[in-house]
C-alpha atoms as a PDB file:
ATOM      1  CA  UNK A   1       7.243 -41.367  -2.597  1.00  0.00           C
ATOM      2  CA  UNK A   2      11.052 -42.638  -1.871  1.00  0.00           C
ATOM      3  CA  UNK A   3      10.925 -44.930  -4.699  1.00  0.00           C
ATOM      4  CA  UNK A   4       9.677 -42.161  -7.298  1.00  0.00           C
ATOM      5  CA  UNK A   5      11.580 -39.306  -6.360  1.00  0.00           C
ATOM      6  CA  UNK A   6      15.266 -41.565  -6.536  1.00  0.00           C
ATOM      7  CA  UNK A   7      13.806 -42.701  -9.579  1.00  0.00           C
ATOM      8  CA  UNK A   8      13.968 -39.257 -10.975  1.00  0.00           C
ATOM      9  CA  UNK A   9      17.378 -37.854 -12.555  1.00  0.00           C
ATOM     10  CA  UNK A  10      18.410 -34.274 -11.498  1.00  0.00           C
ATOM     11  CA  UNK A  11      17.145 -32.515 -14.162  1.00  0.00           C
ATOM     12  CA  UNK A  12      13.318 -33.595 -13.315  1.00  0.00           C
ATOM     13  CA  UNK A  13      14.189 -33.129  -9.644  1.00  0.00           C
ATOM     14  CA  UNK A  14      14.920 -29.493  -9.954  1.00  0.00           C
ATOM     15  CA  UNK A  15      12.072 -28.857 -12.242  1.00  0.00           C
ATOM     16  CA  UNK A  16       9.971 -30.499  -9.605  1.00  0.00           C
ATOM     17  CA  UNK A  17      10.953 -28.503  -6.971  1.00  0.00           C
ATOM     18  CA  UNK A  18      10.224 -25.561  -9.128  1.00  0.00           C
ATOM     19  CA  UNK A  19       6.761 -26.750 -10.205  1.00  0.00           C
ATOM     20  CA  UNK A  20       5.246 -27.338  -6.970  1.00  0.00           C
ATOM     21  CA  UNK A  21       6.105 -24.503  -4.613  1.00  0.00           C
ATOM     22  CA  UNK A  22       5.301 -22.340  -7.811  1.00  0.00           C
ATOM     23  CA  UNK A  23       2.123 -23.341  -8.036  1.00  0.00           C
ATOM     24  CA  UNK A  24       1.088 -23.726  -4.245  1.00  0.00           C
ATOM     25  CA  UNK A  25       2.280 -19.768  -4.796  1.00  0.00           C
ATOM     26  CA  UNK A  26      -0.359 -19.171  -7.574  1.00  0.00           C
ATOM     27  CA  UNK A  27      -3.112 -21.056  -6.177  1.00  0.00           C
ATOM     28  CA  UNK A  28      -2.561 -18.563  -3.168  1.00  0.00           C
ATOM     29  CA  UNK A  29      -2.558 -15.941  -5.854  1.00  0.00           C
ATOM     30  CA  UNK A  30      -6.025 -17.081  -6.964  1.00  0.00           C
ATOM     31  CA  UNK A  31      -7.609 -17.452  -3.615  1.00  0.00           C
ATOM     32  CA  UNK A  32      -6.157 -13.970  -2.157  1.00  0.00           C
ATOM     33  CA  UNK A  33      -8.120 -12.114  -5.985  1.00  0.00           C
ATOM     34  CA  UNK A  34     -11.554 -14.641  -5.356  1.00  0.00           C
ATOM     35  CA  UNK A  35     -11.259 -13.113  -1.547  1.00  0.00           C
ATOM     36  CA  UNK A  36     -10.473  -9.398  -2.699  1.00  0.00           C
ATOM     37  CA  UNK A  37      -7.742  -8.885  -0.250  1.00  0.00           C
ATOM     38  CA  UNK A  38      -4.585  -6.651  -1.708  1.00  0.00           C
ATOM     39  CA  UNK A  39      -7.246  -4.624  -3.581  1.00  0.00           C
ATOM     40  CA  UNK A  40      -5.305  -1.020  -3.074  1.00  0.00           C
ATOM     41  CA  UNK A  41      -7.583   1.093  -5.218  1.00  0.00           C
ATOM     42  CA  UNK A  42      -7.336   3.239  -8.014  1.00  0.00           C
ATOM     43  CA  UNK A  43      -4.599   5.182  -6.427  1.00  0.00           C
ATOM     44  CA  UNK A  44      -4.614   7.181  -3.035  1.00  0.00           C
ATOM     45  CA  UNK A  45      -5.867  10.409  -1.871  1.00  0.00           C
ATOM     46  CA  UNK A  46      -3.748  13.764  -1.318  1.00  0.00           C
ATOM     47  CA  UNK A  47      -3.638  15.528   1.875  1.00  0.00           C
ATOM     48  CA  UNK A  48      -4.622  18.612   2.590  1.00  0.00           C
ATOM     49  CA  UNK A  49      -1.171  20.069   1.188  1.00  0.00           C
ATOM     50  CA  UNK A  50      -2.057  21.108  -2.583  1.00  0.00           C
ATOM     51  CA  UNK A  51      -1.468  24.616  -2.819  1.00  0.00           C
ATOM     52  CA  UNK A  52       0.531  25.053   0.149  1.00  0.00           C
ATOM     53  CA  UNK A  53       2.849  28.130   0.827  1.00  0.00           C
ATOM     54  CA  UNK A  54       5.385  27.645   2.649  1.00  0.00           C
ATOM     55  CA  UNK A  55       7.373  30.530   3.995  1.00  0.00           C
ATOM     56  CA  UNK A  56      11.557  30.623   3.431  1.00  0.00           C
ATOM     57  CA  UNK A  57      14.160  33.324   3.991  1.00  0.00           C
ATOM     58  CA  UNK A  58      14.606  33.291   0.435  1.00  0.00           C
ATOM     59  CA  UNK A  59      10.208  34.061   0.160  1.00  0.00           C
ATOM     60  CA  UNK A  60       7.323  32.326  -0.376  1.00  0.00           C
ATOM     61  CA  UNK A  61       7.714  28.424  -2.141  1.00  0.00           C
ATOM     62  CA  UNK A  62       4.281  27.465  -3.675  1.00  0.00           C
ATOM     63  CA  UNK A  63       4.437  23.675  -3.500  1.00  0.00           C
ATOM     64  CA  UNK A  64       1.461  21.747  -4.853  1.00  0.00           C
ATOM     65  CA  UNK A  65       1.409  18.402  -3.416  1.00  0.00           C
ATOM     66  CA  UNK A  66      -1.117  17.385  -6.365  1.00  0.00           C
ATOM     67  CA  UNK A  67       1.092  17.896  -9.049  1.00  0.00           C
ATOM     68  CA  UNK A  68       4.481  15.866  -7.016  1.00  0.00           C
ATOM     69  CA  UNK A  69       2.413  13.355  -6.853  1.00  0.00           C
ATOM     70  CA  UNK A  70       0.002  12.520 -10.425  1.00  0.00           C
ATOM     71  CA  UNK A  71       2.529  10.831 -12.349  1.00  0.00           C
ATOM     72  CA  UNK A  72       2.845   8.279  -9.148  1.00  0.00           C
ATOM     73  CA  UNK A  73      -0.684   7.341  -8.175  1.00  0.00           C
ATOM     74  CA  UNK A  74      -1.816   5.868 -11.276  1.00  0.00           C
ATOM     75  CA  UNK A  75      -3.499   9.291 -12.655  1.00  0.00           C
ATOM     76  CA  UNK A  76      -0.907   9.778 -15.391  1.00  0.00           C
ATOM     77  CA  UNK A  77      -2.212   7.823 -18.343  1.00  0.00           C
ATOM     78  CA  UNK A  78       1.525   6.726 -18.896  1.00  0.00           C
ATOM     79  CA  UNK A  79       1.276   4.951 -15.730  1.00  0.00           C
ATOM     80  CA  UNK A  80      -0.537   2.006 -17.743  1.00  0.00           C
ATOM     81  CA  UNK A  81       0.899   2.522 -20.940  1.00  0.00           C
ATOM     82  CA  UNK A  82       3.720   0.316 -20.587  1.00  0.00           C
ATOM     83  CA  UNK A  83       3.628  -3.656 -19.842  1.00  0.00           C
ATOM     84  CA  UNK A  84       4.683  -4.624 -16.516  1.00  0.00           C
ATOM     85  CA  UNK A  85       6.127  -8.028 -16.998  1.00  0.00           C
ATOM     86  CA  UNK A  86       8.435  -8.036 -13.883  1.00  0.00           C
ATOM     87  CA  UNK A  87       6.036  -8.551 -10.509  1.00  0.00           C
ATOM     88  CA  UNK A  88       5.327 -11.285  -8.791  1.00  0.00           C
ATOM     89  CA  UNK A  89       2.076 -12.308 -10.528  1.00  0.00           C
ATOM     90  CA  UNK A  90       4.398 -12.580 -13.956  1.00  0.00           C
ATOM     91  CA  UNK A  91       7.176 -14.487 -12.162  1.00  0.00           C
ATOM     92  CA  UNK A  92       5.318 -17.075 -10.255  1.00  0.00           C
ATOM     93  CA  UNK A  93       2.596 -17.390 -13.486  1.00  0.00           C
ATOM     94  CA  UNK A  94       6.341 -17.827 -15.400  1.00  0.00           C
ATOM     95  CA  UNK A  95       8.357 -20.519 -12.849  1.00  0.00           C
ATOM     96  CA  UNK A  96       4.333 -22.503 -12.656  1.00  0.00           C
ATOM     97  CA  UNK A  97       3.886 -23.445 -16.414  1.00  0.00           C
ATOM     98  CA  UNK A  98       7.610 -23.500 -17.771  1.00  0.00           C
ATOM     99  CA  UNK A  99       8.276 -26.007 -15.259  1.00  0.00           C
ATOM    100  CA  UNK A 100       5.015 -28.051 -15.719  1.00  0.00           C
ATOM    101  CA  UNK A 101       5.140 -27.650 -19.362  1.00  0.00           C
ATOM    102  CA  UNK A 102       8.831 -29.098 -19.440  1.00  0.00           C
ATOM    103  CA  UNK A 103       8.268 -32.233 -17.237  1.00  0.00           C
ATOM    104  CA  UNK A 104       5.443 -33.045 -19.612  1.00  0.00           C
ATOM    105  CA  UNK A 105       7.413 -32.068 -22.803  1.00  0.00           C
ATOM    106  CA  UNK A 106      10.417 -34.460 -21.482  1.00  0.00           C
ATOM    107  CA  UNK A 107       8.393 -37.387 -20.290  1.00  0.00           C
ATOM    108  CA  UNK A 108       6.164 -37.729 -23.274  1.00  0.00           C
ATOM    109  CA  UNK A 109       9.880 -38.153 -25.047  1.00  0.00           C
ATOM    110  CA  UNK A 110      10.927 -34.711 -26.347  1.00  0.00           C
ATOM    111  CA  UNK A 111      14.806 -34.210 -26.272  1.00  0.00           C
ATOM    112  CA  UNK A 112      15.425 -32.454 -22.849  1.00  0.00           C
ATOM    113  CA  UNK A 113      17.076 -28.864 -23.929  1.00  0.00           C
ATOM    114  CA  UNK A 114      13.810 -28.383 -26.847  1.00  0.00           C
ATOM    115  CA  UNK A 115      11.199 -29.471 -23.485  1.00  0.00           C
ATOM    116  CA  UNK A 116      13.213 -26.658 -21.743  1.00  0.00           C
ATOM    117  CA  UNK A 117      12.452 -24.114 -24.706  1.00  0.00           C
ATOM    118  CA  UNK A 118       9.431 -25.129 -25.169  1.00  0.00           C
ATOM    119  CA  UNK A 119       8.436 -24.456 -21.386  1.00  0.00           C
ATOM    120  CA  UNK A 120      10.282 -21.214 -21.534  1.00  0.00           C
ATOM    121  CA  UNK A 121       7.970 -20.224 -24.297  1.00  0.00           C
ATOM    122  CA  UNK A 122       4.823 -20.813 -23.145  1.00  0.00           C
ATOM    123  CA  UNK A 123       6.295 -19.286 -19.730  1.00  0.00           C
ATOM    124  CA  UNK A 124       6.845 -15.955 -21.022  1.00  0.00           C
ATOM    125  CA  UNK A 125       3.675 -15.792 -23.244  1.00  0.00           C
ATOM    126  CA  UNK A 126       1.815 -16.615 -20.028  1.00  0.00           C
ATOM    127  CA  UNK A 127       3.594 -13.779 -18.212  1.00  0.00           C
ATOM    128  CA  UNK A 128       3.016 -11.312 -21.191  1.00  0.00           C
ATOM    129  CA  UNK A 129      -0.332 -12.176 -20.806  1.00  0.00           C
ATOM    130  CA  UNK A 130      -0.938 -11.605 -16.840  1.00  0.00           C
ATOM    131  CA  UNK A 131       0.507  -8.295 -17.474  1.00  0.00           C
ATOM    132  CA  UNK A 132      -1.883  -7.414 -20.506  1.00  0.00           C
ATOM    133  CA  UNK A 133      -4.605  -8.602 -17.965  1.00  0.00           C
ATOM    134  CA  UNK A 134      -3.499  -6.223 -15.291  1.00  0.00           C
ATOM    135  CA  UNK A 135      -2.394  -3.204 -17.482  1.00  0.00           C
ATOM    136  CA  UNK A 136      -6.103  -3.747 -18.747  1.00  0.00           C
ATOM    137  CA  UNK A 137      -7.479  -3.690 -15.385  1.00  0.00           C
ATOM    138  CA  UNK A 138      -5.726  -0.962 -14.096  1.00  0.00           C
ATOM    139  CA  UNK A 139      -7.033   1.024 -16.865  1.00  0.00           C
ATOM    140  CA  UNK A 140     -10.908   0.480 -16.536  1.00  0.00           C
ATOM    141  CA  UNK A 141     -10.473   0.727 -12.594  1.00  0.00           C
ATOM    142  CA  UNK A 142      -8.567   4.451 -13.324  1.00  0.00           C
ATOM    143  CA  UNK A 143     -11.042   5.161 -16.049  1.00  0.00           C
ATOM    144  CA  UNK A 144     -13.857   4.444 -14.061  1.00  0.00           C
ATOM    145  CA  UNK A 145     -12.753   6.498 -10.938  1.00  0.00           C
ATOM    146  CA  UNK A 146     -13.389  10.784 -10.965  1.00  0.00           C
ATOM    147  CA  UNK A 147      -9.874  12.123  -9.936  1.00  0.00           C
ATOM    148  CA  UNK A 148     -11.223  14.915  -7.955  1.00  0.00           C
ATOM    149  CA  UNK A 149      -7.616  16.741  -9.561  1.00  0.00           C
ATOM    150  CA  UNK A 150      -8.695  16.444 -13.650  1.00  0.00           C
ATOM    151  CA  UNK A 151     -10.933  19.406 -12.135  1.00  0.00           C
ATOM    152  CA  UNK A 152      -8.205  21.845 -11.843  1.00  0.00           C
ATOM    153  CA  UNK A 153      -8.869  24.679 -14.977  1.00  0.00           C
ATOM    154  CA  UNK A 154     -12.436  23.089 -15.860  1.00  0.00           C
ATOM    155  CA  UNK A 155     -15.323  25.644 -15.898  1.00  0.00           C
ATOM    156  CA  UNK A 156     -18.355  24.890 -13.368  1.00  0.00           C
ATOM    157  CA  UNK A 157     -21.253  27.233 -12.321  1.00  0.00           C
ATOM    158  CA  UNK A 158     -22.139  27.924  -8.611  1.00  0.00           C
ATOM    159  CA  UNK A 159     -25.038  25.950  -7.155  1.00  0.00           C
ATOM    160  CA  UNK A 160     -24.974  26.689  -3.374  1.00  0.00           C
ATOM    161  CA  UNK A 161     -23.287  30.312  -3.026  1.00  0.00           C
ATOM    162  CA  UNK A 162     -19.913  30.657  -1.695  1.00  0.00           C
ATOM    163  CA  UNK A 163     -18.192  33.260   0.781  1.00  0.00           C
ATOM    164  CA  UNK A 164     -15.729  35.498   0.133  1.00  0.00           C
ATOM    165  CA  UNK A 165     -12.071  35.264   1.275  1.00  0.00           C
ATOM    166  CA  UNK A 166     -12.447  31.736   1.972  1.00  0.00           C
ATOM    167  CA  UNK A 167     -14.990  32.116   5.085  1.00  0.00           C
ATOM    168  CA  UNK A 168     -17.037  29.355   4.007  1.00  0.00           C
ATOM    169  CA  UNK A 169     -17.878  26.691   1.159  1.00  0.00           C
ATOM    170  CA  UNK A 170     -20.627  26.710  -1.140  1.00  0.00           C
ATOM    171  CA  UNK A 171     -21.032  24.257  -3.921  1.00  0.00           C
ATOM    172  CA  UNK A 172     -20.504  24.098  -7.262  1.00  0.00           C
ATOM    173  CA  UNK A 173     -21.855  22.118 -10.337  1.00  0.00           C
ATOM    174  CA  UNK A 174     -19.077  21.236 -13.230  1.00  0.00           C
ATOM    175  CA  UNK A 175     -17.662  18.284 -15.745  1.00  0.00           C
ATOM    176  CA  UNK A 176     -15.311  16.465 -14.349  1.00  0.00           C
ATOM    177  CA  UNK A 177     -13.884  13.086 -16.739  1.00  0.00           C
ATOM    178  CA  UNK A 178     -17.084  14.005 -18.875  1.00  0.00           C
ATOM    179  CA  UNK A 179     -19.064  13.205 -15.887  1.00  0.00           C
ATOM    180  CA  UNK A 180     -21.606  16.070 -14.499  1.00  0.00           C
ATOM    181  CA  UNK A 181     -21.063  16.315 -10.636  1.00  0.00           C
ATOM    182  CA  UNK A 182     -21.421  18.422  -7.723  1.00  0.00           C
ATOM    183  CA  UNK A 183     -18.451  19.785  -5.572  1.00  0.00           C
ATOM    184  CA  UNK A 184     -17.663  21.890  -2.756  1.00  0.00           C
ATOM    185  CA  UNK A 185     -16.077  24.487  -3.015  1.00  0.00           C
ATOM    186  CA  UNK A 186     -14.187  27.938  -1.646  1.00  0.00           C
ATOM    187  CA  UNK A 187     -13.265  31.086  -3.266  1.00  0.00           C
ATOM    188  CA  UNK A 188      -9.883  33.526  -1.744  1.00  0.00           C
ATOM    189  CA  UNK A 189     -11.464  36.498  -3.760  1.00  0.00           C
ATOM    190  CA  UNK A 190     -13.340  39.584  -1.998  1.00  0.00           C
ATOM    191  CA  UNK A 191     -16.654  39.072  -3.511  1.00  0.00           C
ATOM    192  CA  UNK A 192     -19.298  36.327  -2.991  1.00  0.00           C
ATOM    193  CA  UNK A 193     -19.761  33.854  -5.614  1.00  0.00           C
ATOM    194  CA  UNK A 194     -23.800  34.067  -5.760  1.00  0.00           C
ATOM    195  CA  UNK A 195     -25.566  31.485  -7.814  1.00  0.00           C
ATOM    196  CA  UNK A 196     -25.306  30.169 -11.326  1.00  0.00           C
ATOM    197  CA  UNK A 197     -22.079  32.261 -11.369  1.00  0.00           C
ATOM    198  CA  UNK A 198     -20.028  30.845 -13.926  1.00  0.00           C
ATOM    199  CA  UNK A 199     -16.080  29.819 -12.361  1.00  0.00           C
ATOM    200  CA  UNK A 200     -12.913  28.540 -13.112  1.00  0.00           C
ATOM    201  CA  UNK A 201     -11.147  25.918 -10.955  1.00  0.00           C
ATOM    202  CA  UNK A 202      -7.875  27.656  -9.920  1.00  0.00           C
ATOM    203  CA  UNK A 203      -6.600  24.415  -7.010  1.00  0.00           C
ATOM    204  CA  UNK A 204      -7.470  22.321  -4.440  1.00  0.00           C
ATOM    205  CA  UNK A 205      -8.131  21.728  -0.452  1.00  0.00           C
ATOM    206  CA  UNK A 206      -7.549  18.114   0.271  1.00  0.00           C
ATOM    207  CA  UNK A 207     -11.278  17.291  -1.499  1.00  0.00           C
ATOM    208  CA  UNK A 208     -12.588  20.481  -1.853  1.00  0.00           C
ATOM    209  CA  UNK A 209     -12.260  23.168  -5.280  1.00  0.00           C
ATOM    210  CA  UNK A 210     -11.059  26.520  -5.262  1.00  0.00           C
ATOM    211  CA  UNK A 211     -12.568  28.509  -7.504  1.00  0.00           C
ATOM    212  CA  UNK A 212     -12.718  32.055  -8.971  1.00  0.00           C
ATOM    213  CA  UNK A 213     -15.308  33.492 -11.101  1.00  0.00           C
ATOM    214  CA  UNK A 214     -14.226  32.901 -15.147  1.00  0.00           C
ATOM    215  CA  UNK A 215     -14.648  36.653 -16.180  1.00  0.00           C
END
């Protein structure tokens, strides 16, 4: 091991030590996906804080914690619209086959600075393609996932009947991501929402709809 690695001139010898820890790094990568560990989800939930008022010498502030928070979580289509080449799936994927792909480049005899391109290359199509693989991913997770919020303004009817002033949930039946589902839900008006009332999603309560009749 001596003999091979004094046999090597500094060029190889930094490539090597880029090559290997780089790839022990991905084939952690690979075993930590296989397992399912760092799995977060297709975003996070919102407390029980959309709508809130909060009260201030200068009045009421309405703050809806919803609407701070969609174009964070993943919900906002934009979120996957743009490549992410920069994380550290890209940059290990990058450092792993531009090394290996230059050692074998400059051994089989290609002149050292083209090997270098030529591992550069194929280093940064690699890492374009990890993060066409995720931006993919991240889409069909978010696309397959109802975002209780996308329910905010979309007409329902009332299946269970609901209490008036907010004394008590009922449930209601609406489209949500063009998928037919059933919600519970509260209405702040003075009259009881009886069934197969027809209503409006006005906001939220942590997982539950507020709703008003759609006159």
């Amino acid at each position: 091991m001596t003999e091979w690695w004094n046999g090597l001139d500094m060029l190889m010898r930094v490539l090597y030590c880029i090559a290997i820890p780089s790839s022990l790094l991905l084939l952690i990568q690979i075993i930590i996906s296989l397992a399912g560990f760092g799995d977060s989800g297709a975003g996070f939930e919102v407390s029980d804080t959309s709508g809130l008022d909060l009260d201030a010498d200068a009045g009421a502030v309405d703050f809806d914690a919803a609407e701070l928070v969609q174009s964070h979580d993943g919900s906002n289509p934009m979120d996957y619209s743009t490549l992410r080449l920069f994380t550290i799936q890209g940059f290990v994927a990058f450092f792993t086959v531009f090394s290996w792909t230059s050692i074998v480049s400059i051994k089989s005899g290609t002149y050292e600075p083209l090997g270098l391109f030529i591992g550069a290359v194929l280093g940064l199509a690699v890492m374009v393609l990890i993060a066409k693989i995720i931006q993919i991913s991240r889409r069909l997770t978010e696309n397959g996932a109802v975002d209780i919020r996308n329910s905010i303004g979309e007409i329902g009817t009332v299946y269970v009947p609901i209490p008036a002033g907010g004394a008590g949930q009922g449930k209601v039946v609406l489209k949500v991501q063009n998928r037919f589902g059933e919600f519970n839900a509260v209405t702040l008006g003075d009259s009881e929402l009886a069934s197969n009332t027809q209503i409006r999603v006005t906001d939220l309560r942590g997982d539950v709809l507020v709703v008003e009749a759609d006159i």
